[in-house]
N, C-alpha and C. Protein backbone atom coordinates (compact mmCIF):
# COMPACT_ATOMS: atom_id res chain seq x y z
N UNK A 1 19.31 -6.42 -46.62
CA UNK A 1 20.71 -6.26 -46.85
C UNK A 1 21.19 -5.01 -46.12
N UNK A 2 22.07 -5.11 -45.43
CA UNK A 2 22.64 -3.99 -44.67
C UNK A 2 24.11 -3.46 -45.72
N UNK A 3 24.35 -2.34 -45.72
CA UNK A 3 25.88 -1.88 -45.95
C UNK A 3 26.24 -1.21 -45.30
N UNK A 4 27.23 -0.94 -44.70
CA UNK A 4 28.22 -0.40 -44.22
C UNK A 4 29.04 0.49 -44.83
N UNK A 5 29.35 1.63 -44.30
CA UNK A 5 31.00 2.44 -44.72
C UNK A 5 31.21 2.92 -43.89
N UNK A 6 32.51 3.63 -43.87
CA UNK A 6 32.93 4.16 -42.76
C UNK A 6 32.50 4.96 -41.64
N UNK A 7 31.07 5.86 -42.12
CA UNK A 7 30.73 6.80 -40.74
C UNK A 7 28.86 6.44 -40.83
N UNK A 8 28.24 5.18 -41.64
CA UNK A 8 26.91 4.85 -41.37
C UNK A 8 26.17 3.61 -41.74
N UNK A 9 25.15 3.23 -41.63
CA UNK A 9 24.89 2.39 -42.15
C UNK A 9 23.75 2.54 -42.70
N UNK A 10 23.38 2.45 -44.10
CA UNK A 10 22.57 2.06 -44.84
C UNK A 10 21.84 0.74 -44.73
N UNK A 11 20.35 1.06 -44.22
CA UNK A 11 19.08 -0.14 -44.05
C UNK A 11 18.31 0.09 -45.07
N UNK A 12 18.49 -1.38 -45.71
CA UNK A 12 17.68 -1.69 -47.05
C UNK A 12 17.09 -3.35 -47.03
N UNK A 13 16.80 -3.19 -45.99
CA UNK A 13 15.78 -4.41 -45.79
C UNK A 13 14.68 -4.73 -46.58
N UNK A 14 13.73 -3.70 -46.61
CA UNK A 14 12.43 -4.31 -47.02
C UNK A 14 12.07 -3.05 -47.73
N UNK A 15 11.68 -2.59 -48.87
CA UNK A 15 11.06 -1.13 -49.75
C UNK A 15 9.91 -0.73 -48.54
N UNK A 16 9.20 -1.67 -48.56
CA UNK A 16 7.57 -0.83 -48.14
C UNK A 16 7.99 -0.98 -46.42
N UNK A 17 9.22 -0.92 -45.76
CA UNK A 17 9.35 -0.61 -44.40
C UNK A 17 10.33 0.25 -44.16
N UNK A 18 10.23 1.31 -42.94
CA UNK A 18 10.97 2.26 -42.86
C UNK A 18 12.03 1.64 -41.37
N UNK A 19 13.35 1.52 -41.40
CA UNK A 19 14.51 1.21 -40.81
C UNK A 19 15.35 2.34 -40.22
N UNK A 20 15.77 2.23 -39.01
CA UNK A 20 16.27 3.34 -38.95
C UNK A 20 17.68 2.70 -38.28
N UNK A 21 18.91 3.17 -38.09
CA UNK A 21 20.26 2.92 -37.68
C UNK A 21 20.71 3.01 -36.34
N UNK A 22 21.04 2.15 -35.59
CA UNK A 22 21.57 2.47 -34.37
C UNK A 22 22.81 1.25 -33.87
N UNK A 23 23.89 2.13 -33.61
CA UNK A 23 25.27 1.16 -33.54
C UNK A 23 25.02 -0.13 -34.60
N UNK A 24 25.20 0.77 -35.57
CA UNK A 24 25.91 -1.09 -36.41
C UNK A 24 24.38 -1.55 -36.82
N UNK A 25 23.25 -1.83 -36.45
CA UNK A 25 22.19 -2.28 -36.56
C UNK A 25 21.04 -1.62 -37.06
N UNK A 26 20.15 -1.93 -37.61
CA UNK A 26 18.88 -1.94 -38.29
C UNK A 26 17.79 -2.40 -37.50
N UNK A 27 16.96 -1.37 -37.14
CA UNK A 27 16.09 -1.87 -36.53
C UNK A 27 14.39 -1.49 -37.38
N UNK A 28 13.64 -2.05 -36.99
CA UNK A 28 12.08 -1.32 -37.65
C UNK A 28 12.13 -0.31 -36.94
N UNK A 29 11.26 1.03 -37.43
CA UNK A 29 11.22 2.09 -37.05
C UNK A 29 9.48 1.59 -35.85
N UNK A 30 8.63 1.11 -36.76
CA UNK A 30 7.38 0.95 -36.09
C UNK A 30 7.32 -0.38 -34.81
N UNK A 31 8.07 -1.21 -35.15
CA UNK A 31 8.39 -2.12 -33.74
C UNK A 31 9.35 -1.33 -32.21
N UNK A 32 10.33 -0.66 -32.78
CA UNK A 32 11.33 -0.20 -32.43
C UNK A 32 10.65 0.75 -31.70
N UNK A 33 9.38 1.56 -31.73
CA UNK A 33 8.97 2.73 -31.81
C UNK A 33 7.52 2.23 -30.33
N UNK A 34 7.06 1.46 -31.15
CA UNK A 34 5.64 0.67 -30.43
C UNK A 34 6.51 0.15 -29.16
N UNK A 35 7.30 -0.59 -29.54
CA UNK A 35 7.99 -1.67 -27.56
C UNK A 35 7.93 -0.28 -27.28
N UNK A 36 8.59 0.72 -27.24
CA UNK A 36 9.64 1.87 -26.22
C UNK A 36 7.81 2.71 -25.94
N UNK A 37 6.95 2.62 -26.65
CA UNK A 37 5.45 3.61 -25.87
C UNK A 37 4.77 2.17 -25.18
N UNK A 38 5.11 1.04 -25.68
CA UNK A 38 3.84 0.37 -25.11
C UNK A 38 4.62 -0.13 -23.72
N UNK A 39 6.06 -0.05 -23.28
CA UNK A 39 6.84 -0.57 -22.40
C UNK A 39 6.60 0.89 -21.16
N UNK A 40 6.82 2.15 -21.98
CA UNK A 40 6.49 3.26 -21.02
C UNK A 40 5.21 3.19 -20.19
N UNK A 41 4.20 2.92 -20.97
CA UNK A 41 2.93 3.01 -20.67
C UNK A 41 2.62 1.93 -19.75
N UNK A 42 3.08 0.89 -19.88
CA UNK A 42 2.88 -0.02 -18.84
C UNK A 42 3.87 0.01 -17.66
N UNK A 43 5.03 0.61 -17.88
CA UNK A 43 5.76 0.86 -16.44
C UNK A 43 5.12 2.18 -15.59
N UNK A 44 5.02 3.10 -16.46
CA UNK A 44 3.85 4.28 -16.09
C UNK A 44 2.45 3.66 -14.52
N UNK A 45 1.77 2.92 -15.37
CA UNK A 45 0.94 2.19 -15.12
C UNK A 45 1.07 1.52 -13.89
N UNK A 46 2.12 0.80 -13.66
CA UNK A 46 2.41 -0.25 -12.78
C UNK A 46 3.02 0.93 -11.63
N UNK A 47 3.43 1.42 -12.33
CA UNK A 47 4.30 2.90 -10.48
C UNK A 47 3.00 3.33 -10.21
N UNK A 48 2.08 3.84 -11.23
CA UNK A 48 0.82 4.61 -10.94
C UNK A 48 -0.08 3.79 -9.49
N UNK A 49 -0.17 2.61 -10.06
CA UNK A 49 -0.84 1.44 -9.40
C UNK A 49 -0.26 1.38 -8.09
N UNK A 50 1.30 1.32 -8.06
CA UNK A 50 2.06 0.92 -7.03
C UNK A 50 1.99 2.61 -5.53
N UNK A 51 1.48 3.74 -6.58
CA UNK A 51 1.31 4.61 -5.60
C UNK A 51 0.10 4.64 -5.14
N UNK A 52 -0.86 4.30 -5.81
CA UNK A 52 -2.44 4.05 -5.32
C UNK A 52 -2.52 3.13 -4.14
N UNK A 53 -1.70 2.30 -3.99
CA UNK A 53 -1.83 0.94 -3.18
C UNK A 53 -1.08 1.71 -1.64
N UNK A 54 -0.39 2.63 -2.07
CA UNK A 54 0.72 3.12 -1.12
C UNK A 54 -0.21 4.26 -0.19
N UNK A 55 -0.99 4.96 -1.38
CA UNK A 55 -1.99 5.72 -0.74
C UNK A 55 -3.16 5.30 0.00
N UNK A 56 -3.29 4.30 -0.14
CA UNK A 56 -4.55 3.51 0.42
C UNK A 56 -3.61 2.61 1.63
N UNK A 57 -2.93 2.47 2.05
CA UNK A 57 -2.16 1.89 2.73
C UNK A 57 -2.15 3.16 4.19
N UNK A 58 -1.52 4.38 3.56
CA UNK A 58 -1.52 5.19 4.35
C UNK A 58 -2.81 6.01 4.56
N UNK A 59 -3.89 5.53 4.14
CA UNK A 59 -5.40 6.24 4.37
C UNK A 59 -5.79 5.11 5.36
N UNK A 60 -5.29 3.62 5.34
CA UNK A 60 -6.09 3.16 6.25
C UNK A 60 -5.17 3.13 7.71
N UNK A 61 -3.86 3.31 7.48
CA UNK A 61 -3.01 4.07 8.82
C UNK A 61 -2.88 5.31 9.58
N UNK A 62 -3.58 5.91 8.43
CA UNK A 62 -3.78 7.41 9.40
C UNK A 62 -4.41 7.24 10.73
N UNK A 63 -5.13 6.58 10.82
CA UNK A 63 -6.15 6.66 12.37
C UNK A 63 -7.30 7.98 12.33
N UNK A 64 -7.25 8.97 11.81
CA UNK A 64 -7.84 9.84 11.88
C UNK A 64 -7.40 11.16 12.06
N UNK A 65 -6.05 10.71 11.72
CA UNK A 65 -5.18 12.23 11.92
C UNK A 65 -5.11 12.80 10.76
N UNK A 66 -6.04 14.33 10.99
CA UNK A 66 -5.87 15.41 10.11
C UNK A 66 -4.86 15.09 8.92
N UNK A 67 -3.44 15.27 9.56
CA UNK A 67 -2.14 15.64 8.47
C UNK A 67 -1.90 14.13 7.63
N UNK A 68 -2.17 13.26 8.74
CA UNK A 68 -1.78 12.06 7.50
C UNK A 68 -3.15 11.33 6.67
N UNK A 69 -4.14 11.94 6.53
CA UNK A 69 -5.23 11.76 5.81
C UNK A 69 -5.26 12.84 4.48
N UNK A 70 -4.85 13.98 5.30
CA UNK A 70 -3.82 14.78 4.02
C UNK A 70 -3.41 13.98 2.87
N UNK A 71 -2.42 13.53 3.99
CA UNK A 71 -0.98 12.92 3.24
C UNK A 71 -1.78 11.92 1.96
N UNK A 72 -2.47 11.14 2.64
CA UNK A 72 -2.90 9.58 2.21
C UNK A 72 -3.67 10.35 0.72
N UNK A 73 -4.82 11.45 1.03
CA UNK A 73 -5.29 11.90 0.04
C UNK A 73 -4.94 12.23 -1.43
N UNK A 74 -3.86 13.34 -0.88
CA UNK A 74 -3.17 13.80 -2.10
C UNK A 74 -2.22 12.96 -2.38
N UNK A 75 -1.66 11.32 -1.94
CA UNK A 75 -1.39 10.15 -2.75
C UNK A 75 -2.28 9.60 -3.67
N UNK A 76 -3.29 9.47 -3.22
CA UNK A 76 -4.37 8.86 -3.91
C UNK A 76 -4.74 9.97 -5.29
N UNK A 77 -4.81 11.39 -4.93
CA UNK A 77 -5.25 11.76 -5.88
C UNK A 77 -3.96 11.69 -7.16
N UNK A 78 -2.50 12.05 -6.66
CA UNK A 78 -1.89 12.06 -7.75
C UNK A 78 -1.30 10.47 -8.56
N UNK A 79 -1.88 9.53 -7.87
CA UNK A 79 -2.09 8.52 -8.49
C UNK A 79 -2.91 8.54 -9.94
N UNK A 80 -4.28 8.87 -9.18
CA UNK A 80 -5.22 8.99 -10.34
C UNK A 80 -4.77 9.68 -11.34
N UNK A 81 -4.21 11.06 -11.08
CA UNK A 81 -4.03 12.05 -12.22
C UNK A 81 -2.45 10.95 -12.94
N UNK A 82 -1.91 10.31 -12.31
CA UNK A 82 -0.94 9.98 -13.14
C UNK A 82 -2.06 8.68 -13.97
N UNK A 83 -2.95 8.32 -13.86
CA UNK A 83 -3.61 7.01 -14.43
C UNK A 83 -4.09 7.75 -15.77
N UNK A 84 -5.08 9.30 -15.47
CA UNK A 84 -5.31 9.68 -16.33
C UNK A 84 -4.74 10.35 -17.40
N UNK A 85 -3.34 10.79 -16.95
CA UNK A 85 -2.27 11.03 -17.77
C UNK A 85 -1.96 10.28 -18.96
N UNK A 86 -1.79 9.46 -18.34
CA UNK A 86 -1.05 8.08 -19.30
C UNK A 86 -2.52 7.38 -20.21
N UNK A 87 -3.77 7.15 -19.72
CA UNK A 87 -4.65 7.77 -20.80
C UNK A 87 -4.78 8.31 -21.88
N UNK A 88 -4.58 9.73 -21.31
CA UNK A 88 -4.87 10.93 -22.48
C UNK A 88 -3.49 10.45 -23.87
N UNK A 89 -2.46 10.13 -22.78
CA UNK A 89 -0.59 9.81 -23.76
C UNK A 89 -1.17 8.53 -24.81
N UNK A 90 -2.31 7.46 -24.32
CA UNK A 90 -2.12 6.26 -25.15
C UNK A 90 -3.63 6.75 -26.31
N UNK A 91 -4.69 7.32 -25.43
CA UNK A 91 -5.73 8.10 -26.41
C UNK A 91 -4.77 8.73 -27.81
N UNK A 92 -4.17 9.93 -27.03
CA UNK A 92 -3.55 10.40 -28.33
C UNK A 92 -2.38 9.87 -29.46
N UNK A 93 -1.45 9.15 -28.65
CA UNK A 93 -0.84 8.49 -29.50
C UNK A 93 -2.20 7.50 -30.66
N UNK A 94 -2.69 7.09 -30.03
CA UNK A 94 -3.48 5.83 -30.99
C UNK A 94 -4.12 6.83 -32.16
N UNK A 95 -4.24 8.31 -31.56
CA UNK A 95 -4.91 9.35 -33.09
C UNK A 95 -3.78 9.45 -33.65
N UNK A 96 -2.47 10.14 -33.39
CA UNK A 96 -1.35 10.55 -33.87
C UNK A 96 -1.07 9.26 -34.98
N UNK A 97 -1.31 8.10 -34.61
CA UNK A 97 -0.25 7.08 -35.14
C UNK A 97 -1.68 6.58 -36.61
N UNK A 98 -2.81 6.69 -36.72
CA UNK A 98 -3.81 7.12 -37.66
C UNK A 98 -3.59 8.00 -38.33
N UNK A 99 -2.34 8.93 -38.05
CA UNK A 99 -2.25 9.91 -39.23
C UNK A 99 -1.21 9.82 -39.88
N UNK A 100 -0.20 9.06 -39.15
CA UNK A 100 1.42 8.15 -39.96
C UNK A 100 1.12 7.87 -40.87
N UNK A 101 2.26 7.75 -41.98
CA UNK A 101 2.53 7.01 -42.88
C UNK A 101 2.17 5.45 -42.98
N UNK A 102 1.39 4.76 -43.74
CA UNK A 102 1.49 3.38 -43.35
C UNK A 102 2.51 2.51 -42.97
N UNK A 103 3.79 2.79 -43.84
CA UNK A 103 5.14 2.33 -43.06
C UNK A 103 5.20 2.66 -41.58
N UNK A 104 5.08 3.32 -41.16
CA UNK A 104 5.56 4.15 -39.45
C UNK A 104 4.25 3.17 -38.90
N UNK A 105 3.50 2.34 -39.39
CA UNK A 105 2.11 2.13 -38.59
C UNK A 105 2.47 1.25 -37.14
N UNK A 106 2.33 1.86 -35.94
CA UNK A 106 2.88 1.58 -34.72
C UNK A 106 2.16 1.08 -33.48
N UNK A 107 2.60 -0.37 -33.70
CA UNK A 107 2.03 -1.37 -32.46
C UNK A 107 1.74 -0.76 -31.30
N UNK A 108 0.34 -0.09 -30.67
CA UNK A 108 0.51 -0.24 -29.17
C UNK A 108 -0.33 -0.41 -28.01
N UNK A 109 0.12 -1.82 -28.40
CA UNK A 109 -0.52 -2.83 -27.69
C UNK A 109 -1.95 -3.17 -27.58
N UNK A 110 -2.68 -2.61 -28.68
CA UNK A 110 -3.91 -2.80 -29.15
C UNK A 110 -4.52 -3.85 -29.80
């Protein structure tokens, strides 16, 4: 059941789930919460990927030139560090979200 008044809205959906308000609507806090890390993490992921491919693209165009083997390198490496980034972000979230409230308990993608 939703109510309304003039400046909020009260979400009273379900006792044992936590709801939170946005324009007019009720959303789950733990669905609502899980799409927006498990959607980051996989767009994360997919650019990460998409610069690895870019770096390896330009490692096998360098020809052997010094500066653009550079170049190609430190693509490749900040690829990785963005792979392992987003790692450490889904490692720790998955501890963080073990220490929530059981209501808050948050899908991601596990």
């Amino acid at each position: 059941m939703i109510k309304k008044n003039l400046f909020a809205v009260e979400c009273n959906i379900n006792a044992g789930e936590t709801y939170i308000a946005i324009f007019d609507s009720c959303l789950n806090f733990s669905q609502t919460v899980g799409l927006g890390v498990t959607w980051s993490l996989m767009i994360g992921t997919l650019l990460a990927g998409i610069k690895l491919a870019i770096g390896a693209f330009q490692l096998i165009l360098s020809t052997g030139e010094p500066q653009k083997l550079q170049n190609a390198r430190e693509t490749i490496t900040d690829a990785f560090l963005g792979l392992v980034l987003l790692s450490i972000a889904w490692v720790l979230l998955g501890y963080l979200n073990a220490t929530f409230p059981e209501t808050w308990n948050i899908n991601l993608g596990v």
